[in-house]
N, C-alpha and C. Protein backbone atom coordinates (compact mmCIF):
# COMPACT_ATOMS: atom_id res chain seq x y z
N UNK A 1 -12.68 -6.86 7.18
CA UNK A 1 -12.44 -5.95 6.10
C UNK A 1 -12.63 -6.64 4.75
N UNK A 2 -11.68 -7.73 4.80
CA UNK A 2 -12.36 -8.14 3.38
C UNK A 2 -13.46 -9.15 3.20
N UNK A 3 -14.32 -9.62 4.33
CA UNK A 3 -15.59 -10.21 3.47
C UNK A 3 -16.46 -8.59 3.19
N UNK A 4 -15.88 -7.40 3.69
CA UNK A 4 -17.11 -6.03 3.32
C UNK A 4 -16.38 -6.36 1.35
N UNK A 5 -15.39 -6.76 0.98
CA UNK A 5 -14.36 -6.22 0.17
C UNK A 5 -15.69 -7.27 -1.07
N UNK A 6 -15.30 -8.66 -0.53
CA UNK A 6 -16.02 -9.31 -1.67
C UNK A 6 -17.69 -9.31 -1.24
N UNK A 7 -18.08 -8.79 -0.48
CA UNK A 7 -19.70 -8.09 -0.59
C UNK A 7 -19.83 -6.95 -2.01
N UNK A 8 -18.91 -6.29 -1.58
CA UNK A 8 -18.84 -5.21 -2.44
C UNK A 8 -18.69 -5.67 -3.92
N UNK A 9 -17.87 -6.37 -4.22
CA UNK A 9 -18.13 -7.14 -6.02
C UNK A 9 -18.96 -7.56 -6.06
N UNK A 10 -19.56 -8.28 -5.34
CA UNK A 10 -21.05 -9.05 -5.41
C UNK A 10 -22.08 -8.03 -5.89
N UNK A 11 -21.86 -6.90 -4.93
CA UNK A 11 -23.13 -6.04 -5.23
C UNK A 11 -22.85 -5.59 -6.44
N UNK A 12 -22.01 -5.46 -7.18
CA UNK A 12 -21.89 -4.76 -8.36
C UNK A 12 -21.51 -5.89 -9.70
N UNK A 13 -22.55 -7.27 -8.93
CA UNK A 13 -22.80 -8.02 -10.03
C UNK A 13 -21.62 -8.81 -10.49
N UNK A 14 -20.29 -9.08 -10.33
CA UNK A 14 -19.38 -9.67 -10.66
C UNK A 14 -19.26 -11.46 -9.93
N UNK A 15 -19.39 -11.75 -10.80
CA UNK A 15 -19.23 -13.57 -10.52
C UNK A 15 -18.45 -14.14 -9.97
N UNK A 16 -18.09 -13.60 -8.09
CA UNK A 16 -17.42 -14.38 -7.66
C UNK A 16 -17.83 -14.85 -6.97
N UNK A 17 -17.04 -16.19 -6.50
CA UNK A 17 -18.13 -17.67 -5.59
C UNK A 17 -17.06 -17.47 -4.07
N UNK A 18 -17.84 -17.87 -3.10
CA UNK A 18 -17.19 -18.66 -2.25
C UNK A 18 -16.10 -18.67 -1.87
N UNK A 19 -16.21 -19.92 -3.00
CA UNK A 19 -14.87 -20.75 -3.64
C UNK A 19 -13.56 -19.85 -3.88
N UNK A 20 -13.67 -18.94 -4.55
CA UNK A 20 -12.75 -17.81 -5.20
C UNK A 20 -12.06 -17.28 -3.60
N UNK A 21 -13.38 -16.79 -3.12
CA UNK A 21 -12.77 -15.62 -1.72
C UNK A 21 -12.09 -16.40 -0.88
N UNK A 22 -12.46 -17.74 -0.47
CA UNK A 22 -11.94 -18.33 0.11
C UNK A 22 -10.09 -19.00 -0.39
N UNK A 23 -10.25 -19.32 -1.83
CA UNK A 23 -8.69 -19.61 -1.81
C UNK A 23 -8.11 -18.16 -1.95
N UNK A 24 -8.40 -17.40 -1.61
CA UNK A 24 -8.27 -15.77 -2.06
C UNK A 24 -7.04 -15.71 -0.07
N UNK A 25 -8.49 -16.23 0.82
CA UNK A 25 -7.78 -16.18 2.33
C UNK A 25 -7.12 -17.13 2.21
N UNK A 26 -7.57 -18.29 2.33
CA UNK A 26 -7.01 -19.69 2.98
C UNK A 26 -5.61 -19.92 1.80
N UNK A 27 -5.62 -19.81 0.67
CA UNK A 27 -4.49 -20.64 0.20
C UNK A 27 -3.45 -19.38 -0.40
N UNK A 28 -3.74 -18.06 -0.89
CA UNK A 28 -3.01 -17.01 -1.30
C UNK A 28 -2.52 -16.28 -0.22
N UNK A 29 -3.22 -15.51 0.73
CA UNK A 29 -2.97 -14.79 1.75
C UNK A 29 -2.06 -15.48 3.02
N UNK A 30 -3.02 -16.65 3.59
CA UNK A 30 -2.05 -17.50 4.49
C UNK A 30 -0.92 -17.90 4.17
N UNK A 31 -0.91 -18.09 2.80
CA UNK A 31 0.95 -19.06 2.35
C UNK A 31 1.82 -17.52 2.15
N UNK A 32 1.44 -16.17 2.09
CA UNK A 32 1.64 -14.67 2.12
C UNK A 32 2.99 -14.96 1.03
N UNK A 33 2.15 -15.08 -0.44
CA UNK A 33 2.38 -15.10 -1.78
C UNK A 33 2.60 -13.32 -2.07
N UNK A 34 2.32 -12.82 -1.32
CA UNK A 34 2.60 -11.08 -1.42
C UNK A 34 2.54 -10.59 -0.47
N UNK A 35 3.60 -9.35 -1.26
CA UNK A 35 4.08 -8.45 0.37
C UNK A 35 2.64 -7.80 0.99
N UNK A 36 3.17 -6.44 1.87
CA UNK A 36 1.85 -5.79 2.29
C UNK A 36 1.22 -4.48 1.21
N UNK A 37 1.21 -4.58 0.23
CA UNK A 37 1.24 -3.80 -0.94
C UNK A 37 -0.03 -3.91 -1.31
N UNK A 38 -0.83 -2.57 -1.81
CA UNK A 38 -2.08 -2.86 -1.69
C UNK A 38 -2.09 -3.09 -3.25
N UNK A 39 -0.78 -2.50 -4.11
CA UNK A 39 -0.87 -3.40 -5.83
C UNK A 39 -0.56 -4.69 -5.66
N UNK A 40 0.29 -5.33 -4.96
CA UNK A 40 -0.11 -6.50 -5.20
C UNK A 40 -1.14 -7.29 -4.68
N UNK A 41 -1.91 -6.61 -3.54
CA UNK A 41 -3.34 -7.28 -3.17
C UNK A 41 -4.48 -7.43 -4.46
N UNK A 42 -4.07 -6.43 -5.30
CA UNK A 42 -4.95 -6.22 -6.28
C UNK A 42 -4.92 -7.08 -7.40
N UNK A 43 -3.78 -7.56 -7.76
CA UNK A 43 -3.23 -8.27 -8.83
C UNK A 43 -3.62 -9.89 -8.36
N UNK A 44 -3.24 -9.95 -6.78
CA UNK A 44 -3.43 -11.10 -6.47
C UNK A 44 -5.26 -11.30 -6.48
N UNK A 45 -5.87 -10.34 -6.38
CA UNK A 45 -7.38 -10.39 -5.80
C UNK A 45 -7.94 -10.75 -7.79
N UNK A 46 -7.59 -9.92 -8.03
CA UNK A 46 -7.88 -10.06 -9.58
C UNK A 46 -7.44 -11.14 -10.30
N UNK A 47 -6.38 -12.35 -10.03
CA UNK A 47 -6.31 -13.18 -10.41
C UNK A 47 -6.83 -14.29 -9.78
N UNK A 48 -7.03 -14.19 -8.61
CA UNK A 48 -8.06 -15.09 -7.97
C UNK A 48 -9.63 -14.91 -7.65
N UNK A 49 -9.84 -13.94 -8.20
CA UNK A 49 -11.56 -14.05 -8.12
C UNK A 49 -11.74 -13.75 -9.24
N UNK A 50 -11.38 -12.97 -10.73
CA UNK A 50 -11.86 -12.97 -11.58
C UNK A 50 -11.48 -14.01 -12.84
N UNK A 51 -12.82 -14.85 -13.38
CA UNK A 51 -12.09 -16.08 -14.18
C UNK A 51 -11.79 -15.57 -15.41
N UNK A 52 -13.02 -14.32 -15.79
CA UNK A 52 -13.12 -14.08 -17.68
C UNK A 52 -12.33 -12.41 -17.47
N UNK A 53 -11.67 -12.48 -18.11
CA UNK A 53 -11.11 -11.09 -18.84
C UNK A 53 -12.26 -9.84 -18.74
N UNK A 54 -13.61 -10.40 -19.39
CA UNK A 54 -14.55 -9.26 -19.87
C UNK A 54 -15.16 -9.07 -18.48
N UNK A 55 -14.05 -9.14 -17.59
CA UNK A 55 -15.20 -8.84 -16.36
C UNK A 55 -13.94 -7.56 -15.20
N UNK A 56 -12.89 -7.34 -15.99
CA UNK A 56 -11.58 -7.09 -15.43
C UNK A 56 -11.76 -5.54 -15.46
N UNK A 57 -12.22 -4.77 -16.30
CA UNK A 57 -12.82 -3.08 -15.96
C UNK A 57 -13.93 -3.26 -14.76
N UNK A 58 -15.15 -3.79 -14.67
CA UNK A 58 -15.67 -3.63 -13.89
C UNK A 58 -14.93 -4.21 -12.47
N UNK A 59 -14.45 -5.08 -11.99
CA UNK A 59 -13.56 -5.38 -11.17
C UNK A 59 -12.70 -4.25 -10.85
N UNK A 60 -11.83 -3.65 -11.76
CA UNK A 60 -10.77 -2.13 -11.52
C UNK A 60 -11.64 -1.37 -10.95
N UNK A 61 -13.30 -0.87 -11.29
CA UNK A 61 -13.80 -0.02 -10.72
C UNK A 61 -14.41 -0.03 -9.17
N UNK A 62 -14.81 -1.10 -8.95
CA UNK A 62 -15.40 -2.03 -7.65
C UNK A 62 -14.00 -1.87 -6.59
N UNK A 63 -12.87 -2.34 -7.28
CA UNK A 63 -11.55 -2.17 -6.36
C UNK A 63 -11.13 -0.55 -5.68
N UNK A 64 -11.24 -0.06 -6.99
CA UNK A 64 -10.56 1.60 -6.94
C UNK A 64 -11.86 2.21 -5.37
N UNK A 65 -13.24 2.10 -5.84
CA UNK A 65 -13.85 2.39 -5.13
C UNK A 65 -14.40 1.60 -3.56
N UNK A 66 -13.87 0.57 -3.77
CA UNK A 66 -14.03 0.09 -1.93
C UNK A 66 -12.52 0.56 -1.61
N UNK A 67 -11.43 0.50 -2.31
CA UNK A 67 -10.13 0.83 -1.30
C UNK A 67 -9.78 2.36 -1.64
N UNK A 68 -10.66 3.58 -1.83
CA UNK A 68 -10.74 4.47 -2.57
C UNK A 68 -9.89 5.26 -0.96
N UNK A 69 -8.30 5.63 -1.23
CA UNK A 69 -7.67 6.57 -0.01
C UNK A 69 -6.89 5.79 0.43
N UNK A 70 -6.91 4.57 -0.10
CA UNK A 70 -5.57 3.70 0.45
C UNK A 70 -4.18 4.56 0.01
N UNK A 71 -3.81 4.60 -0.93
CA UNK A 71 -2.63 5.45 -1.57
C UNK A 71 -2.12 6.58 -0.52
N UNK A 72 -3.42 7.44 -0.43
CA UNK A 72 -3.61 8.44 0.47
C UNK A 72 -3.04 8.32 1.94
N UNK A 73 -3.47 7.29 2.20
CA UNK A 73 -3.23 6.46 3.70
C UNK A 73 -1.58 6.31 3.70
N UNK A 74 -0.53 5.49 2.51
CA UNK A 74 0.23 5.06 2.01
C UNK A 74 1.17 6.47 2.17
N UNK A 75 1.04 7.57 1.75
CA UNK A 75 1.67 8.64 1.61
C UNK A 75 1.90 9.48 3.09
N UNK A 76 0.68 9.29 3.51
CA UNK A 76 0.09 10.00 4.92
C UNK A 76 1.29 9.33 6.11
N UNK A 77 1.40 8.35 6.04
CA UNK A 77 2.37 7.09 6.95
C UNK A 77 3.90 7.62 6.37
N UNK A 78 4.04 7.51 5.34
CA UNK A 78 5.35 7.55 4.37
C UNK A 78 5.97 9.39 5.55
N UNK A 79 4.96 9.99 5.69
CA UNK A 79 5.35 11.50 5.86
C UNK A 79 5.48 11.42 7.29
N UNK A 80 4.49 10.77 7.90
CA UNK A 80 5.07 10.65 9.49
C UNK A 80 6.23 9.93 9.94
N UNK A 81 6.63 8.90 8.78
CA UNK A 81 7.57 8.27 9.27
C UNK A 81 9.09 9.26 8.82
N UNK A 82 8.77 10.43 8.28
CA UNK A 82 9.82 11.16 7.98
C UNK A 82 10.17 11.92 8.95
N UNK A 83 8.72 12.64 9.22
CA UNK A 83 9.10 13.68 10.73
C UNK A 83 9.77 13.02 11.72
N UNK A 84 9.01 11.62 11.67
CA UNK A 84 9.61 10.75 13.23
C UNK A 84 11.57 10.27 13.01
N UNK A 85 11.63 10.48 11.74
CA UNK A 85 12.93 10.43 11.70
C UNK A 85 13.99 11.15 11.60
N UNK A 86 13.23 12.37 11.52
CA UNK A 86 13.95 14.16 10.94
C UNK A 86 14.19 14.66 13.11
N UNK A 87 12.78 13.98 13.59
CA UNK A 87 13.20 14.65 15.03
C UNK A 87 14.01 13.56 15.43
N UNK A 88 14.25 12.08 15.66
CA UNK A 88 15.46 11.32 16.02
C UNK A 88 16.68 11.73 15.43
N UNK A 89 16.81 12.31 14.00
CA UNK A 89 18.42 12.66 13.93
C UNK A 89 18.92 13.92 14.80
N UNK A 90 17.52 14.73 14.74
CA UNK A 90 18.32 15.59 15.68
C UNK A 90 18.65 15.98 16.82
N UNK A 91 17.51 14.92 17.62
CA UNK A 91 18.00 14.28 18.56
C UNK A 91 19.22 13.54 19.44
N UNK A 92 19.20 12.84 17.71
CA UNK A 92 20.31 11.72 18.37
C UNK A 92 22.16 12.02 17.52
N UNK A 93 21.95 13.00 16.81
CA UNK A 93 23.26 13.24 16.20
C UNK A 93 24.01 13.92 17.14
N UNK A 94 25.39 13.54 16.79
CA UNK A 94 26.76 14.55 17.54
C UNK A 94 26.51 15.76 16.91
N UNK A 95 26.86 17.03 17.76
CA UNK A 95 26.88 18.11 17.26
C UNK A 95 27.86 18.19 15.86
N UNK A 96 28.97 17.35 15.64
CA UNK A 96 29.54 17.28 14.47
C UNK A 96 29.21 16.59 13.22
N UNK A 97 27.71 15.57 13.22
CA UNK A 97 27.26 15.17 12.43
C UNK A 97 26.23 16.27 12.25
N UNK A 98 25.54 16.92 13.30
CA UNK A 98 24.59 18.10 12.57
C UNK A 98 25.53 18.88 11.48
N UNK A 99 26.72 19.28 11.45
CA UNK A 99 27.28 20.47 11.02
C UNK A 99 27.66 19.47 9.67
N UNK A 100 27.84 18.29 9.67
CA UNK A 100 28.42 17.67 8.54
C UNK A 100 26.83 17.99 7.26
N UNK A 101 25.42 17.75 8.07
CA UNK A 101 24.25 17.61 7.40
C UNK A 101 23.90 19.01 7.14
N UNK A 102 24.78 20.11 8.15
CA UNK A 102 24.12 21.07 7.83
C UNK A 102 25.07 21.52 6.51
N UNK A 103 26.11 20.66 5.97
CA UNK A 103 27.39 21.21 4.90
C UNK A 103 26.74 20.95 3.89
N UNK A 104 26.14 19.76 4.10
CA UNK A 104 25.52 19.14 2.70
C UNK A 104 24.34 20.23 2.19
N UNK A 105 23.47 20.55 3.20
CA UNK A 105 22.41 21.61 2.86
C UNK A 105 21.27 22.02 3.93
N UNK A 106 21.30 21.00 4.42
CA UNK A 106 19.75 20.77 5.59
C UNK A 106 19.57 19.45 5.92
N UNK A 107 18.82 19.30 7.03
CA UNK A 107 18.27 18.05 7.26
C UNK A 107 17.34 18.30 6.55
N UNK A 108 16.64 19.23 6.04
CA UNK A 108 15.05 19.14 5.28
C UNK A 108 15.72 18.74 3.83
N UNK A 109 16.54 19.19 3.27
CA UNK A 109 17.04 18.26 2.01
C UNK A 109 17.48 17.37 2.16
N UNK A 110 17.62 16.51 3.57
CA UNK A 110 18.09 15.41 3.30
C UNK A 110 16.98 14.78 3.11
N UNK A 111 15.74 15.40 3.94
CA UNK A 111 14.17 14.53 3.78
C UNK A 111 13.82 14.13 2.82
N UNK A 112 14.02 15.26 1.79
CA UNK A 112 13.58 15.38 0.91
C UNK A 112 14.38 14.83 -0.47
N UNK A 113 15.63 14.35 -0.02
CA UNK A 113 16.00 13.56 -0.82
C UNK A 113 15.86 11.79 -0.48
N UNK A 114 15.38 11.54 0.80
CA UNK A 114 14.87 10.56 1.32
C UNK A 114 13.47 10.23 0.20
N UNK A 115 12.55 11.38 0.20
CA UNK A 115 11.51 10.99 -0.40
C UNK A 115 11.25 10.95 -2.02
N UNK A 116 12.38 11.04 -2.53
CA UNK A 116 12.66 10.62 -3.73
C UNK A 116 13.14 9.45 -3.98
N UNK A 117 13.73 8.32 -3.05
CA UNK A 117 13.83 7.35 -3.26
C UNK A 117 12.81 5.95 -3.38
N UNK A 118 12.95 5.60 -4.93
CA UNK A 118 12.02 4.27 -4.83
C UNK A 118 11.50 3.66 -3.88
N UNK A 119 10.38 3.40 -3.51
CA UNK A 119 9.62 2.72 -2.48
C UNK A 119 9.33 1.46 -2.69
């Protein structure tokens, strides 16, 4: 996935070596200097392959468009992991914890106050 990643800057003319992609794997990624976050892949990718500033828009655009649906992907996961947890409570609750969730309002407001919390 990512030698397609730094093909892709290449083709769109941006000056990165080797050198760059490689401490990009071998010394940033392996020592796992960042979580699994695709902003901080970006921050980290952008400070290790790009040297000059005047090259940091075209870089944003090259990025946005090879990982173009990641977010998408990000949200898509975020929602299954809700259903998969909306059918275990009701699964796995005492009939007196349903009635406690059903006092508060719903299990669907509880989802949904689930998905208002900072990520």
């Amino acid at each position: 996935m990512l030698i397609d990643f730094f093909y892709s800057l290449r083709s769109t003319k941006l000056p990165v070596s080797v050198k760059e992609y490689l401490t990009l794997l071998d010394e940033a990624l392996k020592a796992q200097v960042i979580g699994p976050s695709i902003d901080e892949f970006y921050f980290l990718a952008r400070m290790t392959l790009i040297k000059d500033e005047k090259y940091f828009d075209k870089f944003d655009q090259a990025f946005g468009t090879y990982f173009h649906g990641i977010a998408a992907l990000d949200e898509d996961a975020f929602n299954i992991l809700l259903e998969w947890l909306k059918k275990r409570l009701e699964r796995d609750f005492t009939p007196e914890k349903k009635r406690q969730i059903e006092a508060l309002g719903s299990i669907d407001k509880l989802m949904e106050c689930l998905k208002q919390l900072p990520r």
